[in-house]
C-alpha atoms as a PDB file:
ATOM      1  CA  UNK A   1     137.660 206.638  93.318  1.00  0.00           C
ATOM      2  CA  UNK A   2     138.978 203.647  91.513  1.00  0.00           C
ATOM      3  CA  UNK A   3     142.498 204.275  90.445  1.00  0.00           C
ATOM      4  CA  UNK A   4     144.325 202.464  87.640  1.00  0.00           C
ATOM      5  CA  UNK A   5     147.734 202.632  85.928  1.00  0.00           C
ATOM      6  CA  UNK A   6     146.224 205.110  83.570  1.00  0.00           C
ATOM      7  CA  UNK A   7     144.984 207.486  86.338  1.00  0.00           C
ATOM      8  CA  UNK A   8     148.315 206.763  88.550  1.00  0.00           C
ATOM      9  CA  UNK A   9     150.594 207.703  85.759  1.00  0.00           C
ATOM     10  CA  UNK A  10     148.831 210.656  84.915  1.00  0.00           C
ATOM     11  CA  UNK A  11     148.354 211.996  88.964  1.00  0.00           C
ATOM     12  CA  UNK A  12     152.161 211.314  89.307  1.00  0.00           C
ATOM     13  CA  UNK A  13     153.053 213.197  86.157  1.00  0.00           C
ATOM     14  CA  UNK A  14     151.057 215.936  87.177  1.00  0.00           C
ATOM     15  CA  UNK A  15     152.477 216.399  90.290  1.00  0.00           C
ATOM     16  CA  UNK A  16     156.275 216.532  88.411  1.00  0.00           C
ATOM     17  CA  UNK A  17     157.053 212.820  88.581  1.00  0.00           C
ATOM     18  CA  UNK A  18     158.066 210.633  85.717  1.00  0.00           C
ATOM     19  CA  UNK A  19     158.953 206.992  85.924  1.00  0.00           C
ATOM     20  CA  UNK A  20     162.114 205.748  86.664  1.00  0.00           C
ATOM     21  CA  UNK A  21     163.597 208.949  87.882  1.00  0.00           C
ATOM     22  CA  UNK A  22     164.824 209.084  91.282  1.00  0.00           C
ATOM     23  CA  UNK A  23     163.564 211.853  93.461  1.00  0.00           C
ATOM     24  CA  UNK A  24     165.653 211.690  96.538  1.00  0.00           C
ATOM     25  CA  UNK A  25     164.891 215.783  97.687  1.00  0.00           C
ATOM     26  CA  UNK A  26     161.360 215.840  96.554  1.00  0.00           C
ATOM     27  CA  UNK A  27     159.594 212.118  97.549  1.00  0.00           C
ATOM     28  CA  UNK A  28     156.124 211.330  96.518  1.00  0.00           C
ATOM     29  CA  UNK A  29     153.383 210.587  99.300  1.00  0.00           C
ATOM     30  CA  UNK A  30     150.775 207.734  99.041  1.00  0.00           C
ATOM     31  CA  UNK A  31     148.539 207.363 101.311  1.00  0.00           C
ATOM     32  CA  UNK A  32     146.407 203.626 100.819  1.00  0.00           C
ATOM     33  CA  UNK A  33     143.238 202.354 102.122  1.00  0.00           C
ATOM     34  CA  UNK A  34     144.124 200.926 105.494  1.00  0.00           C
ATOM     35  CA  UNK A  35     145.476 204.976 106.359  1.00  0.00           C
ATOM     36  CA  UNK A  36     149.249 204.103 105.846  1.00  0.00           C
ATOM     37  CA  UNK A  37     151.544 207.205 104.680  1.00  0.00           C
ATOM     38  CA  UNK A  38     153.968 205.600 102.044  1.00  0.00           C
ATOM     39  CA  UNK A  39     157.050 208.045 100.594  1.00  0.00           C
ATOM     40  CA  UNK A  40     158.240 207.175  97.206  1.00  0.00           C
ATOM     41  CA  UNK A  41     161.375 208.108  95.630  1.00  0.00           C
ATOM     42  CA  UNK A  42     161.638 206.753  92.287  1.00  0.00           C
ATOM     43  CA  UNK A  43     158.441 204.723  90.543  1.00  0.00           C
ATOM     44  CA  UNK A  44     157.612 202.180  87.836  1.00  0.00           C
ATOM     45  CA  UNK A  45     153.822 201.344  87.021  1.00  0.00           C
ATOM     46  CA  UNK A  46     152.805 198.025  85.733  1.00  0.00           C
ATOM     47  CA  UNK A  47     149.045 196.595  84.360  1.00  0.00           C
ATOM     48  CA  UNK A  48     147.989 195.625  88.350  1.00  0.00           C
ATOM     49  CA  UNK A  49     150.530 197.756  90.771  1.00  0.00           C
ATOM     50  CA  UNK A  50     153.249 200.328  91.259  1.00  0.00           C
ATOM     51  CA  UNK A  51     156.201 199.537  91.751  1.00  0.00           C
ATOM     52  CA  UNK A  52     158.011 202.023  93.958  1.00  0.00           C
ATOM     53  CA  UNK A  53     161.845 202.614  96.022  1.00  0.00           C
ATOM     54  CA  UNK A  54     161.095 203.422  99.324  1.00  0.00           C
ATOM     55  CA  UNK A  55     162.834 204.277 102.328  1.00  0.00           C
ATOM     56  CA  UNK A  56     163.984 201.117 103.859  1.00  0.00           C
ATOM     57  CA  UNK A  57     162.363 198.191 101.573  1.00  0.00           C
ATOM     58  CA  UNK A  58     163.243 198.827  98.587  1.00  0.00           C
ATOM     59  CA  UNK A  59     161.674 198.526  95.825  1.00  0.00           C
ATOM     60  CA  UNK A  60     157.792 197.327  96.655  1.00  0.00           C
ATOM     61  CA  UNK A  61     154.433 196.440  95.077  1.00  0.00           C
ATOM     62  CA  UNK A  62     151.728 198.341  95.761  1.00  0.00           C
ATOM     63  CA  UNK A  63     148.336 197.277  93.946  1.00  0.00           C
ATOM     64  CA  UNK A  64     146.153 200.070  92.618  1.00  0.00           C
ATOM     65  CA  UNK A  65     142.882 199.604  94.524  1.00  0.00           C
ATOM     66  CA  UNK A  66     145.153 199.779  97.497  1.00  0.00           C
ATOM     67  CA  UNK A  67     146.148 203.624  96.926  1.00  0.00           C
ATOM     68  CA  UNK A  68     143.301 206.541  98.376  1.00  0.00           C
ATOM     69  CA  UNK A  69     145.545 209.231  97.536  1.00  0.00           C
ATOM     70  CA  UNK A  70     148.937 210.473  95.902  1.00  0.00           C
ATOM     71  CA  UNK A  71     150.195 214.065  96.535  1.00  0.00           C
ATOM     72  CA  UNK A  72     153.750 215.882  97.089  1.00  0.00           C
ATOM     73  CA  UNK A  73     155.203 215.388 100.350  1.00  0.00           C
END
């Protein structure tokens, strides 16, 4: 499945998340290509990656073709 900002934007908005908002009770789950489990709190998409806060880095890129899938946690 080849994901794009147009497809991210409209899984994360789906699942109840809009950019910019932080959602520090209800984090967003990524999961990329190389099987990492990435929680999100608060999002921003750009034309090659998202943007995301996370737990202990910050805020940190994340290129589309890296994500295999984006759910609730």
């Amino acid at each position: 499945m080849a994901f794009n900002k147009d497809f991210v934007s409209s899984t994360l908005v789906a699942l109840g998340y809009e950019p910019l908002v932080l959602y520090s009770d209800k984090p967003f789950v990524i999961k990329t290509t190389n099987y990492r489990t990435i929680k999100g709190y608060m999002y921003y998409l750009n034309e090659s990656n998202i943007q995301y806060l996370s737990d202990n880095n910050g805020f940190v890129r994340l290129h589309y073709e890296r994500i295999r899938k984006i759910e609730k946690e």
